[in-house]
N, C-alpha and C. Protein backbone atom coordinates (compact mmCIF):
# COMPACT_ATOMS: atom_id res chain seq x y z
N UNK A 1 54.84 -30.04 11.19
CA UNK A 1 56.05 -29.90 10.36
C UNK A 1 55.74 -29.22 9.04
N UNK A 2 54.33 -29.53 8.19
CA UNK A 2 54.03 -29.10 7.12
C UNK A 2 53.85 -27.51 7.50
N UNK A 3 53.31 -27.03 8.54
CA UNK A 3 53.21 -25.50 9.05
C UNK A 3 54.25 -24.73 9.03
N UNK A 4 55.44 -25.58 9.64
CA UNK A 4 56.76 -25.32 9.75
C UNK A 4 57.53 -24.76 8.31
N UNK A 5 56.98 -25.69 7.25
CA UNK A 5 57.66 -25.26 6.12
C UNK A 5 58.48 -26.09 5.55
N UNK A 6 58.58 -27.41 6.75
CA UNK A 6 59.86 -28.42 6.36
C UNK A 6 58.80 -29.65 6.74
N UNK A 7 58.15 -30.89 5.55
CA UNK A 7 57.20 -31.38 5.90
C UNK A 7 58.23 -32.90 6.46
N UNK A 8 59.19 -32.84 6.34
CA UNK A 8 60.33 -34.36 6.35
C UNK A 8 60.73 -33.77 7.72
N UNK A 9 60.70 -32.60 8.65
CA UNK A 9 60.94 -32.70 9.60
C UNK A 9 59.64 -33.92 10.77
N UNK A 10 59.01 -34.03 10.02
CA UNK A 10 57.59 -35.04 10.65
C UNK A 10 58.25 -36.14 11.31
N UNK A 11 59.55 -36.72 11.08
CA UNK A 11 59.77 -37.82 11.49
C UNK A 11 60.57 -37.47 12.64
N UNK A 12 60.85 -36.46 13.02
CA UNK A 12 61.58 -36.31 13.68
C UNK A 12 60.69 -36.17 15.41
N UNK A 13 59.19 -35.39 15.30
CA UNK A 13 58.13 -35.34 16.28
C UNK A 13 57.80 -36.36 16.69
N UNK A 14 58.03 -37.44 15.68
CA UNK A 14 57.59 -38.95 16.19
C UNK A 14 58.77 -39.72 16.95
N UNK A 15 59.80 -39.19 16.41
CA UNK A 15 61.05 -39.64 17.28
C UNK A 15 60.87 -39.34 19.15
N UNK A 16 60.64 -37.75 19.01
CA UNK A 16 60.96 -37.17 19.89
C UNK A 16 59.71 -37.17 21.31
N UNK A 17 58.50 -37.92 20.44
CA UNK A 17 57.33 -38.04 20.98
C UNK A 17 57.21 -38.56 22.53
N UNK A 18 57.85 -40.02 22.41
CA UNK A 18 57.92 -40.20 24.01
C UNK A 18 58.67 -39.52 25.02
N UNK A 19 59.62 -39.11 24.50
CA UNK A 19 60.51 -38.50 25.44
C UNK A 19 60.07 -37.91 26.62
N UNK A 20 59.18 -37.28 26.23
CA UNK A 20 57.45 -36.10 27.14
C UNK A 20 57.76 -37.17 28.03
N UNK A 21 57.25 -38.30 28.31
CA UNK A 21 56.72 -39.25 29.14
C UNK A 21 58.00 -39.40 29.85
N UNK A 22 58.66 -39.23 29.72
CA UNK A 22 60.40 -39.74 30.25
C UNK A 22 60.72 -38.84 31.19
N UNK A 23 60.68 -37.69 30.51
CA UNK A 23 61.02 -36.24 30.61
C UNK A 23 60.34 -35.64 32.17
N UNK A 24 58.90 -36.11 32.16
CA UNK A 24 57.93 -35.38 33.11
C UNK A 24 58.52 -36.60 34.23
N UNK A 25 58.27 -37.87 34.22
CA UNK A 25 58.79 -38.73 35.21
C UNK A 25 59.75 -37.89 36.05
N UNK A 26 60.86 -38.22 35.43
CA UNK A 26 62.12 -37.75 35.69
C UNK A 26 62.05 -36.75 36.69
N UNK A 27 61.47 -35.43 35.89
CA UNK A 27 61.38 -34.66 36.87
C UNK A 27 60.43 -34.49 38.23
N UNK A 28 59.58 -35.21 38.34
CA UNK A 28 59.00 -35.93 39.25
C UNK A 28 59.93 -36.56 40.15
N UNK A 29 60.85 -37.37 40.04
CA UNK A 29 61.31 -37.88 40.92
C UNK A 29 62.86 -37.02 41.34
N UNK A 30 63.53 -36.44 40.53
CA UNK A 30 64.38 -35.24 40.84
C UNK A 30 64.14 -34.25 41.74
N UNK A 31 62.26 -34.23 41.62
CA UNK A 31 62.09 -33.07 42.23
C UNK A 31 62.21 -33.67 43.92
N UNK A 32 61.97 -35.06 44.49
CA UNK A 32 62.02 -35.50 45.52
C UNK A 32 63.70 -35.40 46.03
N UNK A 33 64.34 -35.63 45.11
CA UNK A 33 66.22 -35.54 45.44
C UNK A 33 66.65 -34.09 46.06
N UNK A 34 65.94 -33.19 45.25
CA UNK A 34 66.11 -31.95 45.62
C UNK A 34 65.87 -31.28 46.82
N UNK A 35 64.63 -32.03 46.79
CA UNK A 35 63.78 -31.60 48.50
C UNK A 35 64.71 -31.69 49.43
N UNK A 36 65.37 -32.96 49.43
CA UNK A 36 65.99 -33.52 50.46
C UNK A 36 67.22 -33.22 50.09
N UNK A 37 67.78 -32.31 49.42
CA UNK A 37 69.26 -31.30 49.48
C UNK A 37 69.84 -32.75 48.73
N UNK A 38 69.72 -33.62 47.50
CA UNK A 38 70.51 -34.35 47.08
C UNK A 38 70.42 -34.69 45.98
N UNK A 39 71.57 -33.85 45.01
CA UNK A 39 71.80 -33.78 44.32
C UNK A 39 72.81 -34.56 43.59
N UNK A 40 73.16 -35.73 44.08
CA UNK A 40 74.10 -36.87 43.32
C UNK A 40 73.09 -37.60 42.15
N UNK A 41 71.79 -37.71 42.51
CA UNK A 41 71.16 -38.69 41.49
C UNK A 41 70.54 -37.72 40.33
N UNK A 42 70.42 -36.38 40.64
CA UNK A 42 70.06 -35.77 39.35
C UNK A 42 71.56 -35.52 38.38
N UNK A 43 72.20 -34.69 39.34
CA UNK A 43 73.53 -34.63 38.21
C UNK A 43 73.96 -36.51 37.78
N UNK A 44 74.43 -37.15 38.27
CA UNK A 44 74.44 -38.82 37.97
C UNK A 44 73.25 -38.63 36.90
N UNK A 45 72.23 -39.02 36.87
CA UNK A 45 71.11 -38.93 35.34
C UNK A 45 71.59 -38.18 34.49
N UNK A 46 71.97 -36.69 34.84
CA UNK A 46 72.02 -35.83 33.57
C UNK A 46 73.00 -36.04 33.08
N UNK A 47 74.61 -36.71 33.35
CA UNK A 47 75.52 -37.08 32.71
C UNK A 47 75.72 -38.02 31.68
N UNK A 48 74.49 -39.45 32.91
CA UNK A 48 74.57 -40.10 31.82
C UNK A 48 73.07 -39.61 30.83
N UNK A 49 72.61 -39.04 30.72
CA UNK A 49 72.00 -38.54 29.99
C UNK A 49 72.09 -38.22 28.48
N UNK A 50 73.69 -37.19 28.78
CA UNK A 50 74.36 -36.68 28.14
C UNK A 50 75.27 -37.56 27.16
N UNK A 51 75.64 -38.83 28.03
CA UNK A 51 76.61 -39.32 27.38
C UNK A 51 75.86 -40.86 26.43
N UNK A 52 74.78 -40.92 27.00
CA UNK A 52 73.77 -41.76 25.98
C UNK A 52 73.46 -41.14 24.56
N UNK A 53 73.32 -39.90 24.61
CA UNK A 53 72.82 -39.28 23.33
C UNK A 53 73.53 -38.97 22.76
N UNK A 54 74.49 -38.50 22.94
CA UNK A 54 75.82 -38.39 22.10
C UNK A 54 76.11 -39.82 21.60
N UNK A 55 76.31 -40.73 21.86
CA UNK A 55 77.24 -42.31 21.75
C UNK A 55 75.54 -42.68 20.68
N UNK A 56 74.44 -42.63 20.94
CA UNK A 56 73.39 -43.22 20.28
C UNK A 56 72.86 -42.43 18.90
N UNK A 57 73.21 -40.92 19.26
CA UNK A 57 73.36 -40.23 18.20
C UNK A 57 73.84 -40.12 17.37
N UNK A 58 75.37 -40.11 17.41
CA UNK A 58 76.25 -40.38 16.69
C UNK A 58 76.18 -41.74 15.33
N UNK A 59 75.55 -43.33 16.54
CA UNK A 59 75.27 -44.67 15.92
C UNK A 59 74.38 -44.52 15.01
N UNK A 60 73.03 -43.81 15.56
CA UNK A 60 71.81 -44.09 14.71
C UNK A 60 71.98 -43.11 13.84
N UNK A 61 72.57 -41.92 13.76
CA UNK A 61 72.19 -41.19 12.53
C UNK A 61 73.20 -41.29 11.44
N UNK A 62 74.30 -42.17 12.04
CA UNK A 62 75.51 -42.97 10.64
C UNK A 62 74.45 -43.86 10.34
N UNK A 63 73.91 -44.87 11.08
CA UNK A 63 73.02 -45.80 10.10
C UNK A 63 72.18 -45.42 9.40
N UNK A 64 71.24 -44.74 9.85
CA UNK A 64 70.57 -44.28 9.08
C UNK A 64 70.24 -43.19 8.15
N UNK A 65 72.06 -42.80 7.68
CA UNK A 65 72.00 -41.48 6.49
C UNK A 65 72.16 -42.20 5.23
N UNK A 66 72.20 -43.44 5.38
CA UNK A 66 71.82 -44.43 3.72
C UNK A 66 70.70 -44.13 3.24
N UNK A 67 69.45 -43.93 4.23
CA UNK A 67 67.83 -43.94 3.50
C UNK A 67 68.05 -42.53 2.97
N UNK A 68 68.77 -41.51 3.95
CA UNK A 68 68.17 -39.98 3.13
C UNK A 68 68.43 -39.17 4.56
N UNK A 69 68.83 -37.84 4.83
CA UNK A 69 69.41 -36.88 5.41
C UNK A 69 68.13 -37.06 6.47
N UNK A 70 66.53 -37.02 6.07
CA UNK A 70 65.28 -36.86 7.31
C UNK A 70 65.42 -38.30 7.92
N UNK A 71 66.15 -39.12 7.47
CA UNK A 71 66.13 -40.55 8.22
C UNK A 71 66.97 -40.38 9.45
N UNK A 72 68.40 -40.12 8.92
CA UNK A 72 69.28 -39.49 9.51
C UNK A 72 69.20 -38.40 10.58
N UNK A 73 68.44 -37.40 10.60
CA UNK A 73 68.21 -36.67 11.70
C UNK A 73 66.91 -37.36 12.68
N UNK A 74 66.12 -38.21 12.23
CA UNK A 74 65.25 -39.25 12.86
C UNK A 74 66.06 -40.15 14.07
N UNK A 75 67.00 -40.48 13.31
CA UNK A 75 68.01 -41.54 14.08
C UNK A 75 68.45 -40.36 15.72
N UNK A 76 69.07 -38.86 15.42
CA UNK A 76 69.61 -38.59 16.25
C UNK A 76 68.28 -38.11 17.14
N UNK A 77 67.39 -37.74 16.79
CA UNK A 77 66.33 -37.32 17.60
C UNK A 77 65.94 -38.07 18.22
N UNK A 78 66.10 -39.51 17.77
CA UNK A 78 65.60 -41.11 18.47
C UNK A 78 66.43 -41.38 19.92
N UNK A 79 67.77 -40.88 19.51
CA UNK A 79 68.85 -40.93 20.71
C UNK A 79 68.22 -40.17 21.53
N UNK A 80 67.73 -38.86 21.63
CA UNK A 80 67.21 -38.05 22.80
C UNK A 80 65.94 -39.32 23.56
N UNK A 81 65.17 -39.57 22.86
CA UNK A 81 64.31 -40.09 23.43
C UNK A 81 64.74 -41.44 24.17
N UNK A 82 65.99 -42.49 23.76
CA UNK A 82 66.70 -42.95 24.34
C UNK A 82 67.56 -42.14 25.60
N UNK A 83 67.97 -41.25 25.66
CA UNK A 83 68.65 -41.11 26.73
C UNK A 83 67.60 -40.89 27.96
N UNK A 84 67.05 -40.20 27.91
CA UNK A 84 66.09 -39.76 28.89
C UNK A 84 64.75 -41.52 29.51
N UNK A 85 65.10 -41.89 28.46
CA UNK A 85 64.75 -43.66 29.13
C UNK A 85 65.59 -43.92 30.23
N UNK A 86 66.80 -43.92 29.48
CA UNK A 86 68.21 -44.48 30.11
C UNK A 86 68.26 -43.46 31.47
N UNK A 87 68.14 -42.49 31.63
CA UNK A 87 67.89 -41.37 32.76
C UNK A 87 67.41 -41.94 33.66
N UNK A 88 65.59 -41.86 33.07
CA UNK A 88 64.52 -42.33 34.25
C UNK A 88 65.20 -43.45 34.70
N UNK A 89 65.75 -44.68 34.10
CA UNK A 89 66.27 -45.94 35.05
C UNK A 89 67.09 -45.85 35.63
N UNK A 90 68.30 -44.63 35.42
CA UNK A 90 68.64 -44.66 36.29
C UNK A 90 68.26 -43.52 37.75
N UNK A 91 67.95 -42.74 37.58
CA UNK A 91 67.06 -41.91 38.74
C UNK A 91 65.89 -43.35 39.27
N UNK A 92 65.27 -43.58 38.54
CA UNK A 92 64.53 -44.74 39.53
C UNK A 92 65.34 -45.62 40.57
N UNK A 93 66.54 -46.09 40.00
CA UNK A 93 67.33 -47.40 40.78
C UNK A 93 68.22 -46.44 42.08
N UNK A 94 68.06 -44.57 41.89
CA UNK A 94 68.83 -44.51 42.94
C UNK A 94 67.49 -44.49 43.98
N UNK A 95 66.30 -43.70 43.29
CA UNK A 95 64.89 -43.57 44.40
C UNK A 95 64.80 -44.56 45.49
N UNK A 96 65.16 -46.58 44.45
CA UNK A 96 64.80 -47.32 45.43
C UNK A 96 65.90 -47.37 46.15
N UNK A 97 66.96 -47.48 46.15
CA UNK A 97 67.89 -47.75 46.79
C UNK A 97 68.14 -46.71 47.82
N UNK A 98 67.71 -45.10 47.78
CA UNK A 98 67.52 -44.32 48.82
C UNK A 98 66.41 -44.48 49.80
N UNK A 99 65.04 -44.98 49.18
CA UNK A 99 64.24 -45.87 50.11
C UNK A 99 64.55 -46.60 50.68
N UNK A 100 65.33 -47.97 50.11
CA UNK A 100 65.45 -49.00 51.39
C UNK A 100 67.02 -48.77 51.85
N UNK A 101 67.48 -47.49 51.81
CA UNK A 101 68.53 -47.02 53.22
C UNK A 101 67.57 -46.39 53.39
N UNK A 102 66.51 -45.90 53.72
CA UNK A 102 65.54 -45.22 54.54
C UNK A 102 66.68 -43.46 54.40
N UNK A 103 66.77 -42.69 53.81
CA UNK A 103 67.59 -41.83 53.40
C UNK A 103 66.93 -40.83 53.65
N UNK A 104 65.02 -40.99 53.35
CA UNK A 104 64.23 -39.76 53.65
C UNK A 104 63.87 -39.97 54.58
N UNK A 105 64.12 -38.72 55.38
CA UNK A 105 63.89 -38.90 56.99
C UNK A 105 61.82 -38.29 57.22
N UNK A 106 61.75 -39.56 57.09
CA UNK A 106 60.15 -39.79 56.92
C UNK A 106 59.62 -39.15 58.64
N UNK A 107 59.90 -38.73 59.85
CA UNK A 107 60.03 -38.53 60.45
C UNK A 107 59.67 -36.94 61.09
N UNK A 108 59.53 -36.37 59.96
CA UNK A 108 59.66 -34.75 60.15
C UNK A 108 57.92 -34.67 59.60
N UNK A 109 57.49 -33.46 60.36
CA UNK A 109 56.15 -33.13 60.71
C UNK A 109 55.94 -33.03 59.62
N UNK A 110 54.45 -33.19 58.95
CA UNK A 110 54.17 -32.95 57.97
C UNK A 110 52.76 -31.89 57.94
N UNK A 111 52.73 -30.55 57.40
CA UNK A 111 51.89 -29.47 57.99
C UNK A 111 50.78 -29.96 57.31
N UNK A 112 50.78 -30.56 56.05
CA UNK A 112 49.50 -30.64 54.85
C UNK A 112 48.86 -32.01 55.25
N UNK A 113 48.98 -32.79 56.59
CA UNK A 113 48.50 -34.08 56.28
C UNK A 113 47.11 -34.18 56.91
N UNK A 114 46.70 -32.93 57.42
CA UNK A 114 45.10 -32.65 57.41
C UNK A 114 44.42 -32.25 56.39
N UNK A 115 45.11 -31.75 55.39
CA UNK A 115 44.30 -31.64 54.20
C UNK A 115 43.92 -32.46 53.74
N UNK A 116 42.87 -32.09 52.19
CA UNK A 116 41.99 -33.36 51.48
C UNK A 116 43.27 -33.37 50.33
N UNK A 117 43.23 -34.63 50.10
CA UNK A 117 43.86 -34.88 48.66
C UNK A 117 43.76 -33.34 47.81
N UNK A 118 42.81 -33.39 47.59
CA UNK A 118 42.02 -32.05 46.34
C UNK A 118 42.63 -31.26 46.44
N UNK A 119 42.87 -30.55 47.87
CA UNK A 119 43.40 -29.42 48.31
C UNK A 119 44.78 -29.82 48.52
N UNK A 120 45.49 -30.91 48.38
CA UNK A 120 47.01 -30.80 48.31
C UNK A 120 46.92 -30.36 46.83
N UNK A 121 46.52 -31.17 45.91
CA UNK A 121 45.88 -30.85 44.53
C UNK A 121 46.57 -29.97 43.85
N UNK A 122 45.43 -28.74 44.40
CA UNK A 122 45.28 -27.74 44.05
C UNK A 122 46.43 -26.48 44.27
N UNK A 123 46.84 -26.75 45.14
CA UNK A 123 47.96 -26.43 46.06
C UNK A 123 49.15 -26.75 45.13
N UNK A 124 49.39 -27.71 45.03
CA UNK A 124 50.44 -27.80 44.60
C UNK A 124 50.33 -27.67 42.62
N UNK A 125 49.35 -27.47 42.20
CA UNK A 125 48.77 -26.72 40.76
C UNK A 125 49.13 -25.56 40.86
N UNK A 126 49.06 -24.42 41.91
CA UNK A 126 49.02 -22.94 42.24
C UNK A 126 50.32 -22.69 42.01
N UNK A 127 51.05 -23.50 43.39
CA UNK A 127 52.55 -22.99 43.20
C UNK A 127 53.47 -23.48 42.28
N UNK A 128 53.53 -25.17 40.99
CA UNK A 128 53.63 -25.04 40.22
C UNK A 128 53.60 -24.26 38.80
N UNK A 129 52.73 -23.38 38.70
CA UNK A 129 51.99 -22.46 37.18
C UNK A 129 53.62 -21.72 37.03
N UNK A 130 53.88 -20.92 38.55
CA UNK A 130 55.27 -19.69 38.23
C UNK A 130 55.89 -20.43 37.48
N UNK A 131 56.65 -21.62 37.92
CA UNK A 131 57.82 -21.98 37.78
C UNK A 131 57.64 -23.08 35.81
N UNK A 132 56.65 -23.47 36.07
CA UNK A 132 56.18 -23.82 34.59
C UNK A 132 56.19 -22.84 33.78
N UNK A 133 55.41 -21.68 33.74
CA UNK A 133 55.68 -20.60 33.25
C UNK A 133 57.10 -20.01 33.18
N UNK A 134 57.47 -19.91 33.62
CA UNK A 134 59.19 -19.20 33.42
C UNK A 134 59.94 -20.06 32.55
N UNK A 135 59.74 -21.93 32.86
CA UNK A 135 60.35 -22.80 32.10
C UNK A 135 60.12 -22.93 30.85
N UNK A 136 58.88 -22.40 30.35
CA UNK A 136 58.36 -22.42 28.99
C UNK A 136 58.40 -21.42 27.84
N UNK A 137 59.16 -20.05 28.70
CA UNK A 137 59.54 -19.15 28.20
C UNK A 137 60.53 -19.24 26.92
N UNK A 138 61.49 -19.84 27.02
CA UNK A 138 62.65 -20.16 26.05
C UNK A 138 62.00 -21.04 25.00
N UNK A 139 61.37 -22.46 25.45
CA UNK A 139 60.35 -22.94 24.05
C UNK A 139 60.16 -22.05 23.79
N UNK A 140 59.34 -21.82 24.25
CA UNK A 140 57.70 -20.92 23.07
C UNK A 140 58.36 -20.25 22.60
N UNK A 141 59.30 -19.48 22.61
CA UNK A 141 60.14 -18.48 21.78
C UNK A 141 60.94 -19.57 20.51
N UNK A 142 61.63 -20.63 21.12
CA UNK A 142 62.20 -21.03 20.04
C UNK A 142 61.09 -21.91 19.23
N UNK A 143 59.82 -22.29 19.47
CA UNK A 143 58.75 -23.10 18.98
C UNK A 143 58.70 -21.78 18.19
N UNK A 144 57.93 -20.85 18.18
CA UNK A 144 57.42 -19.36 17.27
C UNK A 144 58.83 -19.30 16.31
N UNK A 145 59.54 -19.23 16.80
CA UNK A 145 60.93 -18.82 15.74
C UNK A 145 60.89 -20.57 14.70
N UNK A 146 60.52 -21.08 15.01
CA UNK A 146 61.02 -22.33 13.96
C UNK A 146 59.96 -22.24 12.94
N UNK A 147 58.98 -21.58 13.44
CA UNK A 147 58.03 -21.20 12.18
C UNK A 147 57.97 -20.26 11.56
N UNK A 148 58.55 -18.86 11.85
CA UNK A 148 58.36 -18.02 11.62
C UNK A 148 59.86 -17.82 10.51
N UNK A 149 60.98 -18.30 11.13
CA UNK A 149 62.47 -18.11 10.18
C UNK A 149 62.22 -19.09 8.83
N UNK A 150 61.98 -20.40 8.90
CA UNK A 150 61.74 -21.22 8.50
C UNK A 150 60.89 -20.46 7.05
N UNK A 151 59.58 -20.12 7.14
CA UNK A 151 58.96 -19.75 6.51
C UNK A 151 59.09 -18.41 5.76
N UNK A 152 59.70 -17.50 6.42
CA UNK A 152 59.83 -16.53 5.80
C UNK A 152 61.55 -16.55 4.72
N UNK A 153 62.36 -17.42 4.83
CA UNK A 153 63.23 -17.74 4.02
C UNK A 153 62.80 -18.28 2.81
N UNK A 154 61.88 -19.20 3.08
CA UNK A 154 61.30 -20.25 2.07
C UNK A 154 60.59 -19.16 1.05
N UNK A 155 59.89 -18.07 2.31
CA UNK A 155 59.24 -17.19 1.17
C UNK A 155 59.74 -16.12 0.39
N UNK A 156 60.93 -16.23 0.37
CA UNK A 156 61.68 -15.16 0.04
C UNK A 156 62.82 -16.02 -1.14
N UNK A 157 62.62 -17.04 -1.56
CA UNK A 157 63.44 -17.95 -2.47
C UNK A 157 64.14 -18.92 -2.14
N UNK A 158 64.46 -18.92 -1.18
CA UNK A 158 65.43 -19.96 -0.33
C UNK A 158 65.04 -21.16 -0.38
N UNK A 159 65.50 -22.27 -0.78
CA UNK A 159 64.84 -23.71 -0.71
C UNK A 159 64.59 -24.33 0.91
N UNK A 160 63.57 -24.77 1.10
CA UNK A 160 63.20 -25.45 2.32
C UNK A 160 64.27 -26.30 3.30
N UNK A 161 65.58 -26.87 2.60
CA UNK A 161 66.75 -27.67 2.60
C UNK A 161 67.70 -26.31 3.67
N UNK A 162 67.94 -25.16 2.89
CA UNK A 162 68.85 -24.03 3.39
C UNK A 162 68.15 -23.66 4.42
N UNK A 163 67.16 -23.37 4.07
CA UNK A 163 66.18 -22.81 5.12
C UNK A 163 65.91 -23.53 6.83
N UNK A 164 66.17 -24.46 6.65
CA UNK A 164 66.02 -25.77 7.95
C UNK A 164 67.79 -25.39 8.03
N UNK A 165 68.54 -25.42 7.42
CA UNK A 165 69.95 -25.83 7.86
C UNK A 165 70.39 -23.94 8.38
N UNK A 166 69.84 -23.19 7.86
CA UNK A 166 70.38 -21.77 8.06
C UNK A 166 69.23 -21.64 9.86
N UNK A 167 68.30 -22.24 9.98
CA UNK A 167 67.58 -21.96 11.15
C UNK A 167 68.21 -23.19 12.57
N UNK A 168 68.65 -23.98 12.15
CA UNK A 168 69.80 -25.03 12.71
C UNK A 168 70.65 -24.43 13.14
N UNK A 169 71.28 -23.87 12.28
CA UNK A 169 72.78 -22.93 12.82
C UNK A 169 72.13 -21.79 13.84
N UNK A 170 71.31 -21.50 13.70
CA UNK A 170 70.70 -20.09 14.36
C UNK A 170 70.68 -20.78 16.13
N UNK A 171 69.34 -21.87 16.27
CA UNK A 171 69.15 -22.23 17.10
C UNK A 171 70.08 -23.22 17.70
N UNK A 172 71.13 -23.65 17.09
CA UNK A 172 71.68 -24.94 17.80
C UNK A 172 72.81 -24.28 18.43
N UNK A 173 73.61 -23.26 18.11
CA UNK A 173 74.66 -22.80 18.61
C UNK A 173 74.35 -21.03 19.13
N UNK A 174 73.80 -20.02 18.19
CA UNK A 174 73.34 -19.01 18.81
C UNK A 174 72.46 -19.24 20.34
N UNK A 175 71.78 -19.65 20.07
CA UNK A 175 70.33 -19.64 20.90
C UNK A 175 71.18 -20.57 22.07
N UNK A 176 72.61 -21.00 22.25
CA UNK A 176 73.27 -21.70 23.47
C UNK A 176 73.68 -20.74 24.29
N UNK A 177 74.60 -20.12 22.96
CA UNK A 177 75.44 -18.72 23.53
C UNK A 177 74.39 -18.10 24.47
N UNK A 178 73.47 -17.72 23.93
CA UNK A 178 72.44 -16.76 24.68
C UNK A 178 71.90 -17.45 25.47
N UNK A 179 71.40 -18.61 25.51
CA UNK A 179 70.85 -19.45 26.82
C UNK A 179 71.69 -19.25 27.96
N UNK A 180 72.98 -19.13 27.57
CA UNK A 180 74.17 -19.94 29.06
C UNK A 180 74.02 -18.88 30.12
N UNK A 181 73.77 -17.85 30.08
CA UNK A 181 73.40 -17.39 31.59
C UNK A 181 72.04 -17.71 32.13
N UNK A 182 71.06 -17.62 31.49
CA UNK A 182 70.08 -18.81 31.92
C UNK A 182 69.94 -20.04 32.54
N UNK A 183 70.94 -20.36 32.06
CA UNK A 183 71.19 -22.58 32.42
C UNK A 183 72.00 -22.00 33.64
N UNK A 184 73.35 -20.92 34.09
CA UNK A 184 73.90 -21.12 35.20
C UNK A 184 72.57 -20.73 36.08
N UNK A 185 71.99 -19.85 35.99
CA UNK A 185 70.61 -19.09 37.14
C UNK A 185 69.63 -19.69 37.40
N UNK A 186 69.23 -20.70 36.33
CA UNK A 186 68.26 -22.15 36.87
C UNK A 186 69.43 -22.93 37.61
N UNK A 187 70.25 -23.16 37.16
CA UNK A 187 71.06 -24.45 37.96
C UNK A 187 71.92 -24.14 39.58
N UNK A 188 72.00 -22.56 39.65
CA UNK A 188 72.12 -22.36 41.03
C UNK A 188 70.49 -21.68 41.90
N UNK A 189 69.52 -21.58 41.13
CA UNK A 189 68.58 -21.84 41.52
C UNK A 189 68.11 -23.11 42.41
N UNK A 190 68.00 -23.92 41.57
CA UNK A 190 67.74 -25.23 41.50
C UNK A 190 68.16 -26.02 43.15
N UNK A 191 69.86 -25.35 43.19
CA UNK A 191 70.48 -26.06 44.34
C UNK A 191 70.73 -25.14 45.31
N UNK A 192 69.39 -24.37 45.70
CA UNK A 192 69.53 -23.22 46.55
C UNK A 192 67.98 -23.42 47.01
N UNK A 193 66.84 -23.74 46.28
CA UNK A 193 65.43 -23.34 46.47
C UNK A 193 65.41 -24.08 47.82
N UNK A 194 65.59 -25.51 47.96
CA UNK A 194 65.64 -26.12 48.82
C UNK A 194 65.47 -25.60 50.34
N UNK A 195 66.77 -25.29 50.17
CA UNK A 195 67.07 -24.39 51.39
C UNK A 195 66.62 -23.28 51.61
N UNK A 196 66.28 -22.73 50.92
CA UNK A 196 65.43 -21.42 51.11
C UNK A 196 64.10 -21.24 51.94
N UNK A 197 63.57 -22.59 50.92
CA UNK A 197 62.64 -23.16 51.57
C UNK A 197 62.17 -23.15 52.65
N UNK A 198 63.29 -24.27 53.35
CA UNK A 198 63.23 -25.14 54.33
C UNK A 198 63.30 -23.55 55.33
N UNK A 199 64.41 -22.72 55.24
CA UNK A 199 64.33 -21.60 55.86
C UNK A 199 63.14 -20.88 56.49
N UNK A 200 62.34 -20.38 55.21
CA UNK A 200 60.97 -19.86 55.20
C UNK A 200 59.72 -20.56 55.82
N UNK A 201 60.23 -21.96 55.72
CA UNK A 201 59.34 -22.46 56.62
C UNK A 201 59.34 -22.82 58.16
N UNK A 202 60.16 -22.50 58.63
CA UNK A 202 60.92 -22.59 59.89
C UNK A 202 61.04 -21.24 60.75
N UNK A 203 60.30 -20.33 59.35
CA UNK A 203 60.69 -18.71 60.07
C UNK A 203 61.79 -18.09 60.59
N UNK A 204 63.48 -19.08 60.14
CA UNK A 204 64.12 -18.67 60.08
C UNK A 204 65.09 -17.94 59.68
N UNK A 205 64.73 -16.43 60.36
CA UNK A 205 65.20 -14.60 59.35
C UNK A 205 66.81 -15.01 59.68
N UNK A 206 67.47 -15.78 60.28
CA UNK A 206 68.86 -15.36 60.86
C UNK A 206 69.35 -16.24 59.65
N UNK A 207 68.70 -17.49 59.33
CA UNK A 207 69.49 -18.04 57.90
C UNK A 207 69.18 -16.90 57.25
């Protein structure tokens, strides 16, 4: 945060800290919904997702704009890391409950079950990197820009205060506009790979 230029944004990394842990779960077990063409328990999570952080956001950062404006944005960053709790439990409670209806049809050949652990491993390290890579594209751009706008305002006279709130406006609403054809092309991605898949592995050219 001190790199950044805004050293009171610090509380906000600590807010946002577990979330990682929430975050990677999650998609871990989404990624099993998907496999199996079912998509009720990821959209179900991401709603209520959505509607946790808003309702907790809203709570914690009224309470806490008495201490001071970095308390206050602490509070709403705290809500993210709350929702995505609230997520994983609920994506977990549909996992078990699609387990014991036996939902995954456990039944279907499995090509990799002569392999070694290592080599599922590795395997599945390889064909992960693309898709990590492509996902990390938009951070790292907006991670580089929060240091780079940030700082060069500050260095140019601007108080550290304008400077965080003029790079806010930039990224919270610009950087949407420009995301949203992105978010539709992952999200009909997303509910297409599946099948594609399943296609390619079946060697079927007529799908």
């Amino acid at each position: 945060s001190v790199l950044q230029g805004n050293s009171n944004a610090g509380m906000g990394y600590l807010a946002i800290a577990p979330a990682i842990i929430f975050a990677s779960l999650i998609s871990v077990v989404r990624g099993y919904f998907q496999g199996i063409e079912n998509m009720i328990p990821t959209s179900l999570s991401n709603v209520v997702e959505q509607i946790v952080k808003l309702i907790f956001g809203l709570i914690l950062a009224n309470y806490f704009i008495e201490f001071g404006v970095e308390y206050a944005v602490f509070g709403a960053i705290l809500a993210v890391t709350i929702s995505e709790f609230v997520a994983f439990i609920i994506i977990i409670i549909n996992y078990i409950f699609t387990k014991r209806k036996k939902m995954f049809n456990e039944n279907l050949p499995v090509t990799s079950q002569n392999l070694s652990n290592k080599s599922i491993f590795f395997s599945l390290v390889k064909y992960s990197i693309p898709a990590t890579l492509s996902s990390l594209i938009l951070p790292i751009t907006a991670f580089f820009d929060s240091f780079m706008v940030i700082n060069i305002l500050t260095n140019n006279g601007i108080s550290s205060v304008v400077s965080t709130s003029l790079y806010g406006i930039s990224n919270g609403i610009v950087n949407n506009l420009i995301s949203l054809p992105v978010i539709i092309t992952v999200a009909v991605a997303t509910a297409i790979v599946p099948n594609l898949s399943g296609v390619y592995a079946n060697n079927n050219s007529e799908a």
